[in-house]
C-alpha atoms as a PDB file:
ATOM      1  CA  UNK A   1       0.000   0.000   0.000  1.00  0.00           C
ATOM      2  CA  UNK A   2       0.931   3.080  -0.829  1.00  0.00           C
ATOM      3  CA  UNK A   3       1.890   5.737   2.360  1.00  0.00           C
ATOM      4  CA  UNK A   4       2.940   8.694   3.933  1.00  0.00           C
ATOM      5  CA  UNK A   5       3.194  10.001   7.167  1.00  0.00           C
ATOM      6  CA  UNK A   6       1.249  13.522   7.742  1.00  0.00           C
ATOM      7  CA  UNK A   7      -0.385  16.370   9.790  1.00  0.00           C
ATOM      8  CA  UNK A   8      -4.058  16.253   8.919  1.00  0.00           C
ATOM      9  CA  UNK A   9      -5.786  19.790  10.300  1.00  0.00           C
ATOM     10  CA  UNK A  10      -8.251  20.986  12.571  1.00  0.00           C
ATOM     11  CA  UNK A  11     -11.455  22.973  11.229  1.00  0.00           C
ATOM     12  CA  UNK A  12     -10.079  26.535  11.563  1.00  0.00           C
ATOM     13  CA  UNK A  13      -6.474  25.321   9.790  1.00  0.00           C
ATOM     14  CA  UNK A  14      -8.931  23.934   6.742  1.00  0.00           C
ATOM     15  CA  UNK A  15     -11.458  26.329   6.514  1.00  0.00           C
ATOM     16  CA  UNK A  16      -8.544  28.977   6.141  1.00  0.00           C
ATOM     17  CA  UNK A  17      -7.233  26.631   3.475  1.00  0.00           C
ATOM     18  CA  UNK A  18     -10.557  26.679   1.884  1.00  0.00           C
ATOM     19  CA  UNK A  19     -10.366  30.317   1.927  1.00  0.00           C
ATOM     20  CA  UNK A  20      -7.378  30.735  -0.249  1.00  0.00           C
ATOM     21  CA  UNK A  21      -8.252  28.030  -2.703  1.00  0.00           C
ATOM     22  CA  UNK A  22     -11.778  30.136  -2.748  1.00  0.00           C
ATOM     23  CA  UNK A  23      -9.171  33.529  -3.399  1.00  0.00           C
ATOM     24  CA  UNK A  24      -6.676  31.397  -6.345  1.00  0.00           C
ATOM     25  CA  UNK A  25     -10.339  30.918  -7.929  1.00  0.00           C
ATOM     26  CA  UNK A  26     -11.593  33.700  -7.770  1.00  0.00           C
ATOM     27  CA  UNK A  27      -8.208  35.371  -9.196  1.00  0.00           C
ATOM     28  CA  UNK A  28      -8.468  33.669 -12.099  1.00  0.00           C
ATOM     29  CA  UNK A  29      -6.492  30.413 -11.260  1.00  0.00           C
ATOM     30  CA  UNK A  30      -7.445  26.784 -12.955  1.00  0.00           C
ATOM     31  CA  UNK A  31      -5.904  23.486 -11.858  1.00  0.00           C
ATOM     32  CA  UNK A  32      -6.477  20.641  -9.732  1.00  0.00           C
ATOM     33  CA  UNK A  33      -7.275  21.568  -6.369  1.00  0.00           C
ATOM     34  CA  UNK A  34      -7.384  19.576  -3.188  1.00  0.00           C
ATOM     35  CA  UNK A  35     -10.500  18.199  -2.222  1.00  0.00           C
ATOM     36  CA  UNK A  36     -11.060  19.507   1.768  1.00  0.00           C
ATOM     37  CA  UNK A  37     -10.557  15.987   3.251  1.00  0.00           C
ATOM     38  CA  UNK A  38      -7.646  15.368   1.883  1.00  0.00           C
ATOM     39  CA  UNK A  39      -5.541  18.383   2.928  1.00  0.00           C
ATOM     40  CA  UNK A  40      -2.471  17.826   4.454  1.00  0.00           C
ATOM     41  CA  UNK A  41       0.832  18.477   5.303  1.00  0.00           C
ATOM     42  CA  UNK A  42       3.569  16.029   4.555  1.00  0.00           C
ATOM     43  CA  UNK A  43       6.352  14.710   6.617  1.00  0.00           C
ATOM     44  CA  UNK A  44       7.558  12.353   4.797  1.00  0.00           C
ATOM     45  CA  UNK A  45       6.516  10.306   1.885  1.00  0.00           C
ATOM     46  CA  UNK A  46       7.382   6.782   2.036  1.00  0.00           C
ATOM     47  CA  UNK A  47       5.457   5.266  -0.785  1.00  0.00           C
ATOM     48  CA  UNK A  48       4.669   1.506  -1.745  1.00  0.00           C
ATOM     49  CA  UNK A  49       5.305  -0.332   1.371  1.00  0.00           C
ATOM     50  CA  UNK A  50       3.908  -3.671   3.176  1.00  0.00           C
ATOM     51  CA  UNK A  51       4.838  -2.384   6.741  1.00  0.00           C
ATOM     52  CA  UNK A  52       2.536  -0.120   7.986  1.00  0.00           C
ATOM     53  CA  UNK A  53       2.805  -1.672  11.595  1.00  0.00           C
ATOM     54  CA  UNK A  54       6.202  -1.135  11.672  1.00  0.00           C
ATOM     55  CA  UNK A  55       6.721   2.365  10.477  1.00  0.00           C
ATOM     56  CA  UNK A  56       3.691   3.107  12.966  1.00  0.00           C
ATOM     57  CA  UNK A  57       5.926   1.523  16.030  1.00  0.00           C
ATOM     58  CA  UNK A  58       8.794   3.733  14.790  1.00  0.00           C
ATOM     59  CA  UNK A  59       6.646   7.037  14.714  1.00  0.00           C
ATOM     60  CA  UNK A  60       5.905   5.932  18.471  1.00  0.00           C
ATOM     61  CA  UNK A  61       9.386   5.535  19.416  1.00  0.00           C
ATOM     62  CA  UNK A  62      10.172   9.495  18.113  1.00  0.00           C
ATOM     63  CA  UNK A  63       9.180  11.744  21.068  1.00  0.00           C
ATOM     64  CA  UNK A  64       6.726  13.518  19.730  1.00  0.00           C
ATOM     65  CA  UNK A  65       6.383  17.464  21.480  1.00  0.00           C
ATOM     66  CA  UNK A  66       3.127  19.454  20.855  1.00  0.00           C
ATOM     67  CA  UNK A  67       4.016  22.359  18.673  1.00  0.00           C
ATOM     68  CA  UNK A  68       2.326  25.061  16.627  1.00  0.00           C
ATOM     69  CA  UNK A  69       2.782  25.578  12.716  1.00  0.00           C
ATOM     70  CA  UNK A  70       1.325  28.686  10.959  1.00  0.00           C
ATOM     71  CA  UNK A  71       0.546  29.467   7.363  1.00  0.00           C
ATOM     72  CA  UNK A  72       0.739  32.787   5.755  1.00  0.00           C
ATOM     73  CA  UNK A  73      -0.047  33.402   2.026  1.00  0.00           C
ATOM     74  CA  UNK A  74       0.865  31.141  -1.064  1.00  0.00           C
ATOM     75  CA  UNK A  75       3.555  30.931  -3.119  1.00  0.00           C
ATOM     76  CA  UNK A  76       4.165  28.655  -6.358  1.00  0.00           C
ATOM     77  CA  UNK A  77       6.238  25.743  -6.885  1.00  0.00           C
ATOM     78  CA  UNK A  78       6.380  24.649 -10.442  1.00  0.00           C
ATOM     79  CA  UNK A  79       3.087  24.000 -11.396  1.00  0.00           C
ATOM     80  CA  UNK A  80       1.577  24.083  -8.361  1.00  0.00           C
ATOM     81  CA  UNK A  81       0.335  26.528  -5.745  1.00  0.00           C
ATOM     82  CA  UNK A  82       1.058  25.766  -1.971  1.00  0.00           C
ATOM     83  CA  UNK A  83      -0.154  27.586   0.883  1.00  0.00           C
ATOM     84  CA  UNK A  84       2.600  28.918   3.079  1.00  0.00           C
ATOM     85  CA  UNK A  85       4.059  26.901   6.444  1.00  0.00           C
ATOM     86  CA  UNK A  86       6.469  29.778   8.052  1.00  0.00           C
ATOM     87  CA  UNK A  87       9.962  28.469   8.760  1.00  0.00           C
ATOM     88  CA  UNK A  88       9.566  26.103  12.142  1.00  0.00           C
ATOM     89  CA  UNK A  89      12.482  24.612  13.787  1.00  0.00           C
ATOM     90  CA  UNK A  90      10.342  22.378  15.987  1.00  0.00           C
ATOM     91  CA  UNK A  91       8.786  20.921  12.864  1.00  0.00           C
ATOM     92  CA  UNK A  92      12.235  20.844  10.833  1.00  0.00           C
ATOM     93  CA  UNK A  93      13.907  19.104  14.178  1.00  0.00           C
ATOM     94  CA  UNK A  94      10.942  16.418  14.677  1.00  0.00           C
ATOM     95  CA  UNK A  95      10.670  15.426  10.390  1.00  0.00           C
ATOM     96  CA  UNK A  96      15.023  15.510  10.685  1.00  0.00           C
ATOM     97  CA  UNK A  97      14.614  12.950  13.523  1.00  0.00           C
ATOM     98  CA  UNK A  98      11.426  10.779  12.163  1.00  0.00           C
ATOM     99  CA  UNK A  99      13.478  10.331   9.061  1.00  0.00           C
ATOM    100  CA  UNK A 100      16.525   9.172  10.680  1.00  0.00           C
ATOM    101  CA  UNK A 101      14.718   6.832  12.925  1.00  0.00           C
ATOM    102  CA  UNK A 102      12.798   5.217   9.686  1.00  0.00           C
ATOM    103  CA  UNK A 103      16.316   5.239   7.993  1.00  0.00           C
ATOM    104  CA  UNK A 104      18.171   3.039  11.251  1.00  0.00           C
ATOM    105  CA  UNK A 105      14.709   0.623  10.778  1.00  0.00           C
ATOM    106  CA  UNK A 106      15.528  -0.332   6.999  1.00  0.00           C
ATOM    107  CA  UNK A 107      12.723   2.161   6.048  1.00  0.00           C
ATOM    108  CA  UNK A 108      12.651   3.433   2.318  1.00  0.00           C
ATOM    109  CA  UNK A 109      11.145   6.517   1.916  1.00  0.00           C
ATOM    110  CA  UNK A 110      11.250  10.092  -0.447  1.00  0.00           C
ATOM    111  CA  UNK A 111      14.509  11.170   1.155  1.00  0.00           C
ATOM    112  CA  UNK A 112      14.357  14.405  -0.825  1.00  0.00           C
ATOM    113  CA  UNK A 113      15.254  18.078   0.758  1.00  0.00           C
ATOM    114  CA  UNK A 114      12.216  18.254   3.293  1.00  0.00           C
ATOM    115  CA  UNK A 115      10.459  21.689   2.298  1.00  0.00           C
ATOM    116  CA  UNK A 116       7.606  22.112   4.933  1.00  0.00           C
ATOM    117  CA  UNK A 117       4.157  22.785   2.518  1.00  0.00           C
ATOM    118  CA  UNK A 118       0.404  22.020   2.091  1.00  0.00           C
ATOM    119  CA  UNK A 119      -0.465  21.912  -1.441  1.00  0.00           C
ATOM    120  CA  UNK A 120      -3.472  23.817  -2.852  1.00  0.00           C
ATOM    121  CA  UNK A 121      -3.673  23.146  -6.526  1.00  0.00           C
ATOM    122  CA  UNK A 122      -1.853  20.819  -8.888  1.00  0.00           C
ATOM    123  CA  UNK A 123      -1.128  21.999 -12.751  1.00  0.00           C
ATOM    124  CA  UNK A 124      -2.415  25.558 -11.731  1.00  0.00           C
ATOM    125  CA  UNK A 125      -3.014  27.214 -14.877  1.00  0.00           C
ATOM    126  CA  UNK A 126      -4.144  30.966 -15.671  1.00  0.00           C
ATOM    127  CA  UNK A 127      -2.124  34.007 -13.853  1.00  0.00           C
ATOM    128  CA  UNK A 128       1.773  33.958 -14.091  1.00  0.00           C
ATOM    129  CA  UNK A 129       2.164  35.277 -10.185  1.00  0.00           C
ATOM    130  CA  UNK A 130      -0.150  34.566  -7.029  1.00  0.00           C
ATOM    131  CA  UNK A 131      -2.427  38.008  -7.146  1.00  0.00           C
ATOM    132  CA  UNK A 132      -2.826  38.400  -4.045  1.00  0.00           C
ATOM    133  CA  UNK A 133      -2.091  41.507  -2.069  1.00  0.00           C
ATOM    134  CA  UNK A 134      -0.238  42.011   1.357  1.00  0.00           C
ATOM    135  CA  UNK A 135      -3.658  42.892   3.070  1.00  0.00           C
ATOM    136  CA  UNK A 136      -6.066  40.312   1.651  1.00  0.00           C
ATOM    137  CA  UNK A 137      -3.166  37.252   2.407  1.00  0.00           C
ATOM    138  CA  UNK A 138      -5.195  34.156   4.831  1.00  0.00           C
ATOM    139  CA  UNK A 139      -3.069  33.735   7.972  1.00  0.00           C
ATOM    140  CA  UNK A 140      -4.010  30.683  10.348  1.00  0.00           C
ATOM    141  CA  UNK A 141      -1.797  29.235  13.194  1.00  0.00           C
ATOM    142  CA  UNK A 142      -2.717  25.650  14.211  1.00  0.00           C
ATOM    143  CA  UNK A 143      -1.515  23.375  17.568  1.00  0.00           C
ATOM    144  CA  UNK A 144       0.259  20.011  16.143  1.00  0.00           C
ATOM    145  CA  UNK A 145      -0.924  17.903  18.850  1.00  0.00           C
ATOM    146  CA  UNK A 146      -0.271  14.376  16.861  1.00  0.00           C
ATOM    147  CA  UNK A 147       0.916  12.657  13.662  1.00  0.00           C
ATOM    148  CA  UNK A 148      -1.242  10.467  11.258  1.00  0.00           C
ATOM    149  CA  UNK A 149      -0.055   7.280   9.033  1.00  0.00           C
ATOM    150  CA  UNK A 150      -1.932   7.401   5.892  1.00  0.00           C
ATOM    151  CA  UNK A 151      -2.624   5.238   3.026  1.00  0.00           C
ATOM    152  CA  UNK A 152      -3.296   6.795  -0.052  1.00  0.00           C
ATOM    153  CA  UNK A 153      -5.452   5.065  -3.058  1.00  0.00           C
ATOM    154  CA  UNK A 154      -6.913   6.133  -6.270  1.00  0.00           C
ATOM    155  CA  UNK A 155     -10.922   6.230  -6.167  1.00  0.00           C
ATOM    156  CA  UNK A 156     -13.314   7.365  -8.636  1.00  0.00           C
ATOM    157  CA  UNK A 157     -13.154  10.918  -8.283  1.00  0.00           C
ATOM    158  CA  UNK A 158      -9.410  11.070  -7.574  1.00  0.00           C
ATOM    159  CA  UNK A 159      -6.731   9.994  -4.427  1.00  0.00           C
ATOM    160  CA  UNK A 160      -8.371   8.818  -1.544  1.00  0.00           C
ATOM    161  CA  UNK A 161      -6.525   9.581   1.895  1.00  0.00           C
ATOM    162  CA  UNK A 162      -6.970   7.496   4.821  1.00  0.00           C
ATOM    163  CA  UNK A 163      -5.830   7.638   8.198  1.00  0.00           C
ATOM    164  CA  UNK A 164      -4.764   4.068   9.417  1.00  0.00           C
ATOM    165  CA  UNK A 165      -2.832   5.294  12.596  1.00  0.00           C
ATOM    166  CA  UNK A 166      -1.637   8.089  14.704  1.00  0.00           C
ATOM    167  CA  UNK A 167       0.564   8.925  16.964  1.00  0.00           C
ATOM    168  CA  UNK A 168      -0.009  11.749  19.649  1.00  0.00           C
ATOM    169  CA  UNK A 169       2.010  14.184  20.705  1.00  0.00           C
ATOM    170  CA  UNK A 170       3.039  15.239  24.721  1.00  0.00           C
END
Protein backbone atom coordinates (compact mmCIF):
# COMPACT_ATOMS: atom_id res chain seq x y z
CA UNK A 1 0.00 0.00 0.00
CA UNK A 2 0.93 3.08 -0.83
CA UNK A 3 1.89 5.74 2.36
CA UNK A 4 2.94 8.69 3.93
CA UNK A 5 3.19 10.00 7.17
CA UNK A 6 1.25 13.52 7.74
CA UNK A 7 -0.38 16.37 9.79
CA UNK A 8 -4.06 16.25 8.92
CA UNK A 9 -5.79 19.79 10.30
CA UNK A 10 -8.25 20.99 12.57
CA UNK A 11 -11.45 22.97 11.23
CA UNK A 12 -10.08 26.53 11.56
CA UNK A 13 -6.47 25.32 9.79
CA UNK A 14 -8.93 23.93 6.74
CA UNK A 15 -11.46 26.33 6.51
CA UNK A 16 -8.54 28.98 6.14
CA UNK A 17 -7.23 26.63 3.47
CA UNK A 18 -10.56 26.68 1.88
CA UNK A 19 -10.37 30.32 1.93
CA UNK A 20 -7.38 30.73 -0.25
CA UNK A 21 -8.25 28.03 -2.70
CA UNK A 22 -11.78 30.14 -2.75
CA UNK A 23 -9.17 33.53 -3.40
CA UNK A 24 -6.68 31.40 -6.34
CA UNK A 25 -10.34 30.92 -7.93
CA UNK A 26 -11.59 33.70 -7.77
CA UNK A 27 -8.21 35.37 -9.20
CA UNK A 28 -8.47 33.67 -12.10
CA UNK A 29 -6.49 30.41 -11.26
CA UNK A 30 -7.44 26.78 -12.95
CA UNK A 31 -5.90 23.49 -11.86
CA UNK A 32 -6.48 20.64 -9.73
CA UNK A 33 -7.28 21.57 -6.37
CA UNK A 34 -7.38 19.58 -3.19
CA UNK A 35 -10.50 18.20 -2.22
CA UNK A 36 -11.06 19.51 1.77
CA UNK A 37 -10.56 15.99 3.25
CA UNK A 38 -7.65 15.37 1.88
CA UNK A 39 -5.54 18.38 2.93
CA UNK A 40 -2.47 17.83 4.45
CA UNK A 41 0.83 18.48 5.30
CA UNK A 42 3.57 16.03 4.56
CA UNK A 43 6.35 14.71 6.62
CA UNK A 44 7.56 12.35 4.80
CA UNK A 45 6.52 10.31 1.89
CA UNK A 46 7.38 6.78 2.04
CA UNK A 47 5.46 5.27 -0.78
CA UNK A 48 4.67 1.51 -1.75
CA UNK A 49 5.30 -0.33 1.37
CA UNK A 50 3.91 -3.67 3.18
CA UNK A 51 4.84 -2.38 6.74
CA UNK A 52 2.54 -0.12 7.99
CA UNK A 53 2.81 -1.67 11.59
CA UNK A 54 6.20 -1.13 11.67
CA UNK A 55 6.72 2.36 10.48
CA UNK A 56 3.69 3.11 12.97
CA UNK A 57 5.93 1.52 16.03
CA UNK A 58 8.79 3.73 14.79
CA UNK A 59 6.65 7.04 14.71
CA UNK A 60 5.91 5.93 18.47
CA UNK A 61 9.39 5.53 19.42
CA UNK A 62 10.17 9.50 18.11
CA UNK A 63 9.18 11.74 21.07
CA UNK A 64 6.73 13.52 19.73
CA UNK A 65 6.38 17.46 21.48
CA UNK A 66 3.13 19.45 20.85
CA UNK A 67 4.02 22.36 18.67
CA UNK A 68 2.33 25.06 16.63
CA UNK A 69 2.78 25.58 12.72
CA UNK A 70 1.32 28.69 10.96
CA UNK A 71 0.55 29.47 7.36
CA UNK A 72 0.74 32.79 5.76
CA UNK A 73 -0.05 33.40 2.03
CA UNK A 74 0.86 31.14 -1.06
CA UNK A 75 3.55 30.93 -3.12
CA UNK A 76 4.16 28.65 -6.36
CA UNK A 77 6.24 25.74 -6.89
CA UNK A 78 6.38 24.65 -10.44
CA UNK A 79 3.09 24.00 -11.40
CA UNK A 80 1.58 24.08 -8.36
CA UNK A 81 0.33 26.53 -5.74
CA UNK A 82 1.06 25.77 -1.97
CA UNK A 83 -0.15 27.59 0.88
CA UNK A 84 2.60 28.92 3.08
CA UNK A 85 4.06 26.90 6.44
CA UNK A 86 6.47 29.78 8.05
CA UNK A 87 9.96 28.47 8.76
CA UNK A 88 9.57 26.10 12.14
CA UNK A 89 12.48 24.61 13.79
CA UNK A 90 10.34 22.38 15.99
CA UNK A 91 8.79 20.92 12.86
CA UNK A 92 12.23 20.84 10.83
CA UNK A 93 13.91 19.10 14.18
CA UNK A 94 10.94 16.42 14.68
CA UNK A 95 10.67 15.43 10.39
CA UNK A 96 15.02 15.51 10.69
CA UNK A 97 14.61 12.95 13.52
CA UNK A 98 11.43 10.78 12.16
CA UNK A 99 13.48 10.33 9.06
CA UNK A 100 16.52 9.17 10.68
CA UNK A 101 14.72 6.83 12.92
CA UNK A 102 12.80 5.22 9.69
CA UNK A 103 16.32 5.24 7.99
CA UNK A 104 18.17 3.04 11.25
CA UNK A 105 14.71 0.62 10.78
CA UNK A 106 15.53 -0.33 7.00
CA UNK A 107 12.72 2.16 6.05
CA UNK A 108 12.65 3.43 2.32
CA UNK A 109 11.15 6.52 1.92
CA UNK A 110 11.25 10.09 -0.45
CA UNK A 111 14.51 11.17 1.15
CA UNK A 112 14.36 14.41 -0.83
CA UNK A 113 15.25 18.08 0.76
CA UNK A 114 12.22 18.25 3.29
CA UNK A 115 10.46 21.69 2.30
CA UNK A 116 7.61 22.11 4.93
CA UNK A 117 4.16 22.79 2.52
CA UNK A 118 0.40 22.02 2.09
CA UNK A 119 -0.47 21.91 -1.44
CA UNK A 120 -3.47 23.82 -2.85
CA UNK A 121 -3.67 23.15 -6.53
CA UNK A 122 -1.85 20.82 -8.89
CA UNK A 123 -1.13 22.00 -12.75
CA UNK A 124 -2.42 25.56 -11.73
CA UNK A 125 -3.01 27.21 -14.88
CA UNK A 126 -4.14 30.97 -15.67
CA UNK A 127 -2.12 34.01 -13.85
CA UNK A 128 1.77 33.96 -14.09
CA UNK A 129 2.16 35.28 -10.18
CA UNK A 130 -0.15 34.57 -7.03
CA UNK A 131 -2.43 38.01 -7.15
CA UNK A 132 -2.83 38.40 -4.04
CA UNK A 133 -2.09 41.51 -2.07
CA UNK A 134 -0.24 42.01 1.36
CA UNK A 135 -3.66 42.89 3.07
CA UNK A 136 -6.07 40.31 1.65
CA UNK A 137 -3.17 37.25 2.41
CA UNK A 138 -5.20 34.16 4.83
CA UNK A 139 -3.07 33.73 7.97
CA UNK A 140 -4.01 30.68 10.35
CA UNK A 141 -1.80 29.23 13.19
CA UNK A 142 -2.72 25.65 14.21
CA UNK A 143 -1.52 23.37 17.57
CA UNK A 144 0.26 20.01 16.14
CA UNK A 145 -0.92 17.90 18.85
CA UNK A 146 -0.27 14.38 16.86
CA UNK A 147 0.92 12.66 13.66
CA UNK A 148 -1.24 10.47 11.26
CA UNK A 149 -0.06 7.28 9.03
CA UNK A 150 -1.93 7.40 5.89
CA UNK A 151 -2.62 5.24 3.03
CA UNK A 152 -3.30 6.80 -0.05
CA UNK A 153 -5.45 5.06 -3.06
CA UNK A 154 -6.91 6.13 -6.27
CA UNK A 155 -10.92 6.23 -6.17
CA UNK A 156 -13.31 7.36 -8.64
CA UNK A 157 -13.15 10.92 -8.28
CA UNK A 158 -9.41 11.07 -7.57
CA UNK A 159 -6.73 9.99 -4.43
CA UNK A 160 -8.37 8.82 -1.54
CA UNK A 161 -6.53 9.58 1.89
CA UNK A 162 -6.97 7.50 4.82
CA UNK A 163 -5.83 7.64 8.20
CA UNK A 164 -4.76 4.07 9.42
CA UNK A 165 -2.83 5.29 12.60
CA UNK A 166 -1.64 8.09 14.70
CA UNK A 167 0.56 8.93 16.96
CA UNK A 168 -0.01 11.75 19.65
CA UNK A 169 2.01 14.18 20.71
CA UNK A 170 3.04 15.24 24.72
Amino acid sequence: MRLFIAIKFDENMTDALIEMQDDLMRCGINGNFTHEENLHMTLVFIGESDEPEKIEEIMRDVPLRSFTIKVSGMRRFKDMVFANVEDNPSLNDYVKRLRHALSDNDIDFDNRKYMSHITLVRRASGAKDIPILPDEVVEEKMRVNGISLMKSEQGRHGMVYTEIGYVRAF
